[in-house]
N, C-alpha and C. Protein backbone atom coordinates (compact mmCIF):
# COMPACT_ATOMS: atom_id res chain seq x y z
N UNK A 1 85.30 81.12 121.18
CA UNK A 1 85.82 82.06 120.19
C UNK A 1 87.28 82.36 120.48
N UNK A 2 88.15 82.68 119.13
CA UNK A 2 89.43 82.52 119.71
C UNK A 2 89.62 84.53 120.02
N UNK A 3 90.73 84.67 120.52
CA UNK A 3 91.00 85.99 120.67
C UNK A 3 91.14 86.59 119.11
N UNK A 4 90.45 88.10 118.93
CA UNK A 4 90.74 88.81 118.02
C UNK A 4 91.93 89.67 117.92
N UNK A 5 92.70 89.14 116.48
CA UNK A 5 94.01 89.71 116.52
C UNK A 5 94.41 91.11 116.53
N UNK A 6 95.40 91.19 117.48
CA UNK A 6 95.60 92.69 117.66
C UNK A 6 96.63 93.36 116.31
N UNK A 7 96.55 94.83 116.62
CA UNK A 7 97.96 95.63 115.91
C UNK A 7 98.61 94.98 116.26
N UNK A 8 99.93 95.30 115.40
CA UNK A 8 101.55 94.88 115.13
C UNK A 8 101.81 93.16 115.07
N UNK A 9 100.85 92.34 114.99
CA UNK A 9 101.02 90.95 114.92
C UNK A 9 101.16 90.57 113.42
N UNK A 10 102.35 90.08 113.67
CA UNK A 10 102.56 89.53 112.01
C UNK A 10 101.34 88.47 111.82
N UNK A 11 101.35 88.42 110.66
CA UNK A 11 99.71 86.88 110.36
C UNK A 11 100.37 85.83 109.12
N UNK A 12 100.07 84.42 109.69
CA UNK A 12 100.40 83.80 108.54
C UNK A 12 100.09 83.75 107.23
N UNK A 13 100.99 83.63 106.17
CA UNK A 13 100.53 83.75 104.73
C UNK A 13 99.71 82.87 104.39
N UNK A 14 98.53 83.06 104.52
CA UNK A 14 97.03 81.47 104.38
C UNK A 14 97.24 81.42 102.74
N UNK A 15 96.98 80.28 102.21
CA UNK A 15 97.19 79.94 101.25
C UNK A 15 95.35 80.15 101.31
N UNK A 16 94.70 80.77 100.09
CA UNK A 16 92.73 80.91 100.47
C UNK A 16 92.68 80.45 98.78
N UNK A 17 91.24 80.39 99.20
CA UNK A 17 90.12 79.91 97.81
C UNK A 17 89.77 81.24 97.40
N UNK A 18 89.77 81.93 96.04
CA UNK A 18 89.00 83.21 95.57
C UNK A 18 87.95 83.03 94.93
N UNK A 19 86.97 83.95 95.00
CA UNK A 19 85.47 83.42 94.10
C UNK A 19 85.87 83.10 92.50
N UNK A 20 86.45 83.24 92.07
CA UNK A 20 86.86 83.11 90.76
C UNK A 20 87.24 81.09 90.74
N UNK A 21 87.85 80.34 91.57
CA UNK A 21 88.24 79.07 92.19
C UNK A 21 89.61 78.82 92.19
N UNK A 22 90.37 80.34 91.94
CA UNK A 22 91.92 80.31 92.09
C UNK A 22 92.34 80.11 93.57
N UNK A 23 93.40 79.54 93.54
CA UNK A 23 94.29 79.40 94.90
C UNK A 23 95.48 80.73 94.82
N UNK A 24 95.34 81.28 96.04
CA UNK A 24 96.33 82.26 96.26
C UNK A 24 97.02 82.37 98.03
N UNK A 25 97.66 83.60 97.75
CA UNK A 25 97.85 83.53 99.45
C UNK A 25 97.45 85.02 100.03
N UNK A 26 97.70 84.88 101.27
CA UNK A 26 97.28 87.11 101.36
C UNK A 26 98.03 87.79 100.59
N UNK A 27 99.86 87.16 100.95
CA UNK A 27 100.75 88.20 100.57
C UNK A 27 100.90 88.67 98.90
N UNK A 28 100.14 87.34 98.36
CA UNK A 28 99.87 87.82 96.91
C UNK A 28 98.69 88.79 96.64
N UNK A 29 97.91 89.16 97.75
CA UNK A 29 96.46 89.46 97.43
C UNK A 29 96.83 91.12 97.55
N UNK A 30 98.07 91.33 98.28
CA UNK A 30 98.22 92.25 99.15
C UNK A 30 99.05 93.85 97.70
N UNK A 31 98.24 95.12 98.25
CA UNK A 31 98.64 96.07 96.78
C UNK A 31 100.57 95.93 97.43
N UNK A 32 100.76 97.15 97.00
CA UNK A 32 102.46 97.80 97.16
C UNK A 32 102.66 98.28 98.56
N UNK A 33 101.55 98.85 99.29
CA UNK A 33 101.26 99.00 100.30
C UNK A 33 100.91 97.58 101.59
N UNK A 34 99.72 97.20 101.21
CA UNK A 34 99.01 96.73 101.89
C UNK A 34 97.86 95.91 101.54
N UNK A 35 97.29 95.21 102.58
CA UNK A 35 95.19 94.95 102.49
C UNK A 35 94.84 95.28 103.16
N UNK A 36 93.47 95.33 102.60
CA UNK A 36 92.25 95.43 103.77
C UNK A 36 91.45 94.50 103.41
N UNK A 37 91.63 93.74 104.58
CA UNK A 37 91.07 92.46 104.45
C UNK A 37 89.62 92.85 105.86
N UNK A 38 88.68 92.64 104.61
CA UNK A 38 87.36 92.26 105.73
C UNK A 38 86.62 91.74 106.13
N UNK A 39 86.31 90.89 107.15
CA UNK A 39 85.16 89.72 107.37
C UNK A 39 83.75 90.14 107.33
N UNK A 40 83.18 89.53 106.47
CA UNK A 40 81.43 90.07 106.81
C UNK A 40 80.62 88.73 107.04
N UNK A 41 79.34 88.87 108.15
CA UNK A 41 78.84 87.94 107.92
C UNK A 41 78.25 86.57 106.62
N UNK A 42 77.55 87.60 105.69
CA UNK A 42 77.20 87.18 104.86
C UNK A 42 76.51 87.37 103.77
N UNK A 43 76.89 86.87 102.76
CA UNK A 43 76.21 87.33 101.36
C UNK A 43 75.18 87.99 100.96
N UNK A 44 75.07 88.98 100.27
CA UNK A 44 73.37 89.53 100.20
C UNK A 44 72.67 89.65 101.21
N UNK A 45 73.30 90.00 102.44
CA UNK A 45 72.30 90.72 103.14
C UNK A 45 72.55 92.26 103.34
N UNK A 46 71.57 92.61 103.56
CA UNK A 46 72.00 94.27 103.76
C UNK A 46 72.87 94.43 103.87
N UNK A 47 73.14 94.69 104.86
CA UNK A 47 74.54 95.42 105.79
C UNK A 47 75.81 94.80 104.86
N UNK A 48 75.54 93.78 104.42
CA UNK A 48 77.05 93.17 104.21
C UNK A 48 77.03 93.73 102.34
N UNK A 49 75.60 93.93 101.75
CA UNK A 49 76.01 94.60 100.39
C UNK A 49 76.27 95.84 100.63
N UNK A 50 75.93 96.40 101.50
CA UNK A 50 76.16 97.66 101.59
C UNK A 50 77.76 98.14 101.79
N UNK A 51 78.22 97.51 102.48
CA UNK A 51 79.18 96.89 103.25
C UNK A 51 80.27 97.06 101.77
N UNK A 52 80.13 95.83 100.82
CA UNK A 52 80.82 95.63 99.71
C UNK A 52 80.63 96.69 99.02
N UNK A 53 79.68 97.14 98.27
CA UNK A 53 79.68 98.23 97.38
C UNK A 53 79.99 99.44 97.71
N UNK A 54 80.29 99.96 98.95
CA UNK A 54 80.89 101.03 99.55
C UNK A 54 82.71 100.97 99.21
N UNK A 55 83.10 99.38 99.51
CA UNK A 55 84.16 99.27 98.95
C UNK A 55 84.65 99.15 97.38
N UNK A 56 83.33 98.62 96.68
CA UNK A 56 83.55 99.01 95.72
C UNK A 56 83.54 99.97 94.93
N UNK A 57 82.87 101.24 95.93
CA UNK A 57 83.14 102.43 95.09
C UNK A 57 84.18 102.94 95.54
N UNK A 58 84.70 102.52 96.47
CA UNK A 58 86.37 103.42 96.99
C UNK A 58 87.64 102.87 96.71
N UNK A 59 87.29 101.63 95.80
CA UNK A 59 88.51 100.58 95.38
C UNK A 59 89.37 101.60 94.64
N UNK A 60 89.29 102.69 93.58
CA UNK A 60 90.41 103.06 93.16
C UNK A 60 90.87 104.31 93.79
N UNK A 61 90.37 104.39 95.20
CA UNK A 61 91.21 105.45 95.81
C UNK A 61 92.24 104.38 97.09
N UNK A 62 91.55 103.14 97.20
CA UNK A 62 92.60 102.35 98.02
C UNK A 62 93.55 101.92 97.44
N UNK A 63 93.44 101.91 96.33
CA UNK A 63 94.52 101.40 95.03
C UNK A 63 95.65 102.63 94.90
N UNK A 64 94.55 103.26 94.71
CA UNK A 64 96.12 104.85 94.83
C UNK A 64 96.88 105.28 95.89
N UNK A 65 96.41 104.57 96.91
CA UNK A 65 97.39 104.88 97.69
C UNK A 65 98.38 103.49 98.64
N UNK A 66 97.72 102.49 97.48
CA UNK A 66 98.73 100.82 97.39
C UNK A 66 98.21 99.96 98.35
N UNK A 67 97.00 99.95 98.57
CA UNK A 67 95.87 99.02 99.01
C UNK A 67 95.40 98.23 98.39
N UNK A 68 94.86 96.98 98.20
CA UNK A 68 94.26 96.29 97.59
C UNK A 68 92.95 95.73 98.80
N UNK A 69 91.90 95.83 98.37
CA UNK A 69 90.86 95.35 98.97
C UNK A 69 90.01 93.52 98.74
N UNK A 70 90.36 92.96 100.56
CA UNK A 70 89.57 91.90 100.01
C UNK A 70 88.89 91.53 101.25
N UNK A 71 87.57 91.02 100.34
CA UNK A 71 86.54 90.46 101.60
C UNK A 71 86.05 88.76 102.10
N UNK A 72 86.25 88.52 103.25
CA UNK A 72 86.14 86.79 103.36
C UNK A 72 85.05 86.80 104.23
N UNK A 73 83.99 86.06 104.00
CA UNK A 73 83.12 85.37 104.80
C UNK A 73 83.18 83.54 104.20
N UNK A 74 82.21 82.67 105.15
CA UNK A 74 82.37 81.30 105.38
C UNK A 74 80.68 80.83 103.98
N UNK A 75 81.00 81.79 103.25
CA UNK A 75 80.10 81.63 102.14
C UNK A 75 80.41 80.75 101.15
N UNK A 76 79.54 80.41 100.43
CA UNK A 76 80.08 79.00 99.32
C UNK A 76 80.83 79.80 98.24
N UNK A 77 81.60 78.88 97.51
CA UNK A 77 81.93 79.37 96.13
C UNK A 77 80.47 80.14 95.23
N UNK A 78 80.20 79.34 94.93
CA UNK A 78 78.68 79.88 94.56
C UNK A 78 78.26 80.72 94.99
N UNK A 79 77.93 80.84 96.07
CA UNK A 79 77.36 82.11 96.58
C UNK A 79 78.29 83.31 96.89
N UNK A 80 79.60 83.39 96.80
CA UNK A 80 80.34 84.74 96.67
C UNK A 80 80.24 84.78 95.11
N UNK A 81 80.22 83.78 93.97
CA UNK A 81 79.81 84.17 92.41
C UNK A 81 78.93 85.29 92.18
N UNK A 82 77.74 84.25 92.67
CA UNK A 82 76.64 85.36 92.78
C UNK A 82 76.57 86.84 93.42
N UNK A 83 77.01 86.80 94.40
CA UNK A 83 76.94 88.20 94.94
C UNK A 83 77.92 88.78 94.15
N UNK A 84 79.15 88.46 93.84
CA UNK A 84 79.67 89.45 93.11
C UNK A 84 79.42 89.56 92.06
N UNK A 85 78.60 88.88 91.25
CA UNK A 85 78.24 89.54 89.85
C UNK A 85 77.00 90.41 90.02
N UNK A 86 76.13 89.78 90.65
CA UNK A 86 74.60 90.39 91.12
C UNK A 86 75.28 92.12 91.45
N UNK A 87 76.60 92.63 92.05
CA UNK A 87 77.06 93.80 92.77
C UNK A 87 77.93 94.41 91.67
N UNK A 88 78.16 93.61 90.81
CA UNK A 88 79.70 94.23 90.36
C UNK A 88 80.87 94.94 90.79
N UNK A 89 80.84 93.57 92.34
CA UNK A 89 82.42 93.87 92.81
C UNK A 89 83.53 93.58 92.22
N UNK A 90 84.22 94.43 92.25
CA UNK A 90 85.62 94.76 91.46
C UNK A 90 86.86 94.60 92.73
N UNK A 91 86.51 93.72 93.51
CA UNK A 91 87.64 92.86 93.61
C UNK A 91 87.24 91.77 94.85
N UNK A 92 88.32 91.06 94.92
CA UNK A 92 88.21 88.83 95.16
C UNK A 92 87.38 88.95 96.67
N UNK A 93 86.63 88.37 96.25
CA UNK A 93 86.09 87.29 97.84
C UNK A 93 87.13 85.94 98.47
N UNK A 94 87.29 86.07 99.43
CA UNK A 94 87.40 84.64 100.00
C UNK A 94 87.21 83.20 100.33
N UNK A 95 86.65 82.34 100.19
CA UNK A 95 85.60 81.52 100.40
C UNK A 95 86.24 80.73 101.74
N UNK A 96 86.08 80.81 102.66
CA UNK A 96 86.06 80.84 103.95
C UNK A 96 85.25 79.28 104.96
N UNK A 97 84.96 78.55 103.81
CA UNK A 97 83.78 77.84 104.16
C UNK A 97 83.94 77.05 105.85
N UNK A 98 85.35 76.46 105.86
CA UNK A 98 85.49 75.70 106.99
C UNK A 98 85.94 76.68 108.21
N UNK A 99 85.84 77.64 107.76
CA UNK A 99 86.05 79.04 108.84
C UNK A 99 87.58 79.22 109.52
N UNK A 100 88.31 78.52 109.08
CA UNK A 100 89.76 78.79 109.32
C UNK A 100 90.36 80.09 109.63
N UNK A 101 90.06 80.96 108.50
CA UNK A 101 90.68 82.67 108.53
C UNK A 101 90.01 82.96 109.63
N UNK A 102 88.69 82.85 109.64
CA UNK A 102 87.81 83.69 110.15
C UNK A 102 87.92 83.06 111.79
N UNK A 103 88.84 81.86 112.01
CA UNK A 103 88.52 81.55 113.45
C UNK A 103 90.46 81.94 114.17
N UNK A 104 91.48 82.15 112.80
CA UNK A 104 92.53 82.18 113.40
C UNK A 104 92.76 83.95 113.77
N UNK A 105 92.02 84.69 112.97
CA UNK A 105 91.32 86.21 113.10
C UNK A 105 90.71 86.61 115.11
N UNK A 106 90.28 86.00 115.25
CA UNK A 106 89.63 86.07 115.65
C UNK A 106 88.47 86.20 115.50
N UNK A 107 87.61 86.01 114.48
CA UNK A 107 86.08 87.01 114.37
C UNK A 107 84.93 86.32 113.97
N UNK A 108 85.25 85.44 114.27
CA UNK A 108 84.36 83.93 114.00
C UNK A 108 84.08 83.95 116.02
N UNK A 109 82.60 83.91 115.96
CA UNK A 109 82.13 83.78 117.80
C UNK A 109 80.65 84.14 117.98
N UNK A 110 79.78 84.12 119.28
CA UNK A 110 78.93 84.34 118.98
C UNK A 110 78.11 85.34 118.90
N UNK A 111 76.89 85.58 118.32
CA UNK A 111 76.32 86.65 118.10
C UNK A 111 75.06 86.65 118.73
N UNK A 112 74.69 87.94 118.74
CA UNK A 112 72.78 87.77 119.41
C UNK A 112 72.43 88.67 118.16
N UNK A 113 70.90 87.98 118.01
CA UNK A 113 69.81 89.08 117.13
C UNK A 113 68.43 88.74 117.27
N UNK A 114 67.80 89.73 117.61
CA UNK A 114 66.78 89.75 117.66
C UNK A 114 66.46 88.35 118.86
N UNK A 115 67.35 88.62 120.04
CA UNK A 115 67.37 87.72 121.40
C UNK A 115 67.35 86.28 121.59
N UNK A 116 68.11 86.09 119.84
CA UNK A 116 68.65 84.42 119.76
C UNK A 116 69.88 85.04 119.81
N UNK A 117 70.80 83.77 119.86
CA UNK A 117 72.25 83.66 120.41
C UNK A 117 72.55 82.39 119.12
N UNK A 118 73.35 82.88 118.53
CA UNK A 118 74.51 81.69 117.63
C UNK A 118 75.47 82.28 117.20
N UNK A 119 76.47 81.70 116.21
CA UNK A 119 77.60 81.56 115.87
C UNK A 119 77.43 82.13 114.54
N UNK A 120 78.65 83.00 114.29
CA UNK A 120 78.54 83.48 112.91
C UNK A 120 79.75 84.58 113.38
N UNK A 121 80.24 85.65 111.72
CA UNK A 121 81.02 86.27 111.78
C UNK A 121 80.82 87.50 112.24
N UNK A 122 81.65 87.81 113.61
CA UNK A 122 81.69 89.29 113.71
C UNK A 122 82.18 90.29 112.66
N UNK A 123 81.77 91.43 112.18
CA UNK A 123 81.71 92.14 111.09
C UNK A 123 83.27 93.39 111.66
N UNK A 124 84.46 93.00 111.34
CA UNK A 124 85.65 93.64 111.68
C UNK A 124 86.71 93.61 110.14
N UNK A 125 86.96 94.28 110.03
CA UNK A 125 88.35 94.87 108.94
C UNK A 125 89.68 94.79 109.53
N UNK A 126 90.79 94.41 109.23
CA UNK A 126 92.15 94.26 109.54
C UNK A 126 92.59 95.35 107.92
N UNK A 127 94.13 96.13 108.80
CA UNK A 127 94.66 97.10 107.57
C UNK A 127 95.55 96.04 108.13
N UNK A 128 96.38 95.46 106.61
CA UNK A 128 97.76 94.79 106.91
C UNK A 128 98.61 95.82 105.89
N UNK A 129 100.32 95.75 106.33
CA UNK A 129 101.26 96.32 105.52
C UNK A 129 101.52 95.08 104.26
N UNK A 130 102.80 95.59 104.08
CA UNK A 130 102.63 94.61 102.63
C UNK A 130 103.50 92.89 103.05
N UNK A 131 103.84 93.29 104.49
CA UNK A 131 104.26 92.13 104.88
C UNK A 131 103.61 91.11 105.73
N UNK A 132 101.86 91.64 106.00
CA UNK A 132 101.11 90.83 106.55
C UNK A 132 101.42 91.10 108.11
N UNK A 133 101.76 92.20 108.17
CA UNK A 133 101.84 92.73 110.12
C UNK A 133 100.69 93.58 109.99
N UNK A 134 99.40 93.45 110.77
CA UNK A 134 98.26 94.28 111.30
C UNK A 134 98.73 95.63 112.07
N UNK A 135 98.39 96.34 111.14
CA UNK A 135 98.70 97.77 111.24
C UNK A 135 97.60 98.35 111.67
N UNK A 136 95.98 97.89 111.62
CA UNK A 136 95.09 98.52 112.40
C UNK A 136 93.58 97.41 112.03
N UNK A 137 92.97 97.73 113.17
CA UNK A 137 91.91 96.65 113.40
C UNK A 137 90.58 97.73 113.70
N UNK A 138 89.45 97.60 112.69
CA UNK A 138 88.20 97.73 112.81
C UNK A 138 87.59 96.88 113.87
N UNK A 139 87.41 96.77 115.14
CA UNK A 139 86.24 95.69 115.21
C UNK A 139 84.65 96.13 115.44
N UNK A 140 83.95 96.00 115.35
CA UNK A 140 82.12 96.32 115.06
C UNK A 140 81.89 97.27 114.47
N UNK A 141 82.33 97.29 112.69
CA UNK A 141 82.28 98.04 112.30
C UNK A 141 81.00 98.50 112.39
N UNK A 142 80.79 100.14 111.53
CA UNK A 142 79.96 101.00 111.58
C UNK A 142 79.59 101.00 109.56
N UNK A 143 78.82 100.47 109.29
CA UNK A 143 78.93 100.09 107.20
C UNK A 143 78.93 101.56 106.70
N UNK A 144 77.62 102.25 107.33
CA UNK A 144 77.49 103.67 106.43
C UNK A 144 79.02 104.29 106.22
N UNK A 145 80.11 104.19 107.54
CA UNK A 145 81.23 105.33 107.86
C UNK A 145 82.29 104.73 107.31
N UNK A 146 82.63 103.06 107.45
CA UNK A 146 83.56 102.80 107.74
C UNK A 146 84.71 102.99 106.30
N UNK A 147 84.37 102.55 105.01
CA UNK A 147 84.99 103.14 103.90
C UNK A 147 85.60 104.70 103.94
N UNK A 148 84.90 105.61 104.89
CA UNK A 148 85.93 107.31 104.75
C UNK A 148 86.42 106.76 106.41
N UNK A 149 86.40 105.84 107.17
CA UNK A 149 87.43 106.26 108.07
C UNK A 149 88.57 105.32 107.88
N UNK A 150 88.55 104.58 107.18
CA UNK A 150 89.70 103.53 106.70
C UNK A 150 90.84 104.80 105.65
N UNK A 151 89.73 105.42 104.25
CA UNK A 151 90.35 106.52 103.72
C UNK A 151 91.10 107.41 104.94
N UNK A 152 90.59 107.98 105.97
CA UNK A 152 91.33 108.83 106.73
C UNK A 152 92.10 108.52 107.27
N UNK A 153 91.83 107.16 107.95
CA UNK A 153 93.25 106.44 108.76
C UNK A 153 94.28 106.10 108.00
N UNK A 154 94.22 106.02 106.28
CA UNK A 154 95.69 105.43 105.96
C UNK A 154 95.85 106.83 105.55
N UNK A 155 95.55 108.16 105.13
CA UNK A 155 96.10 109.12 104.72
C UNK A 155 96.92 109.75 105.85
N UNK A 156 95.94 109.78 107.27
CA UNK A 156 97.12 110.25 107.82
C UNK A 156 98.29 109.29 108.01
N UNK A 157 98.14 107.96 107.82
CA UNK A 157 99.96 107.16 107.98
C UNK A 157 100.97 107.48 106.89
N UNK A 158 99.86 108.19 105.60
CA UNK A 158 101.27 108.47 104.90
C UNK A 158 100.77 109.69 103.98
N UNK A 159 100.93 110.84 105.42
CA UNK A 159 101.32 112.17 104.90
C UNK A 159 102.14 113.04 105.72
């Protein structure tokens, strides 16, 4: 697993796949502010809808304060379709498939459950500014909390 990227590291502008099958890059993905870019394991499972629709109900308070929200896992085109229509997320997935983001991130490594051991995505959030420098790093997130402590952490940076 490679190291997970810290604060203040600028990140390269990845040129990514969106569930829609547009080509973009972060810095286009990114509001007036910033992203929040988040890795989740994977599609339709609990934690990770829960996960999304938490963001999708807080998308227009990250927006108001010049956030744009986006989520990448190593899921197919197809299958980020589906989940986001099945959810009616209101904004882009990643499609991640050959795990690139997710391994230059750091957050691609292994996992235990239920006392097997494999490979898959650790569940962490990056806040970037609008120039793609990591301004703050979630790692193991917490799903129920983590949407009001992302809200609290950027209000206090700009009040």
């Amino acid at each position: 697993m490679s190291e997970l990227l810290k604060e203040n590291k600028k990140i390269k502008n990845f040129k990514v796949l969106l569930d829609n099958g547009e080509k973009t890059t972060l810095k286009e993905l990114a509001g007036n502010k910033g992203l929040i870019l988040y890795f989740y394991p994977k599609d339709n499972t609990p934690g990770c809808t829960k996960e999304a629709c938490s963001f999708r109900d807080n998308l227009e308070e990250f927006q108001k304060i010049g956030y744009n929200v986006v989520g990448v896992s190593a899921d197919s085109l197809e299958s980020h379709q589906k989940f986001k229509n099945k959810h009616n997320l209101n904004f882009p997935l990643i499609v991640d498939e050959s795990k690139e983001l997710c391994q230059y991130f750091g957050v691609w490594g292994e996992k235990k459950m239920y006392g097997k051991t494999y490979e898959g995505i650790n569940r962490t959030t990056f806040i970037l500014d609008k120039d793609l420098k990591i301004i703050k790093v979630y790692p193991k997130v917490k799903v129920e909390e983590h949407c009001n402590q992302i809200l609290n952490d950027l209000a206090k940076l700009y009040l």
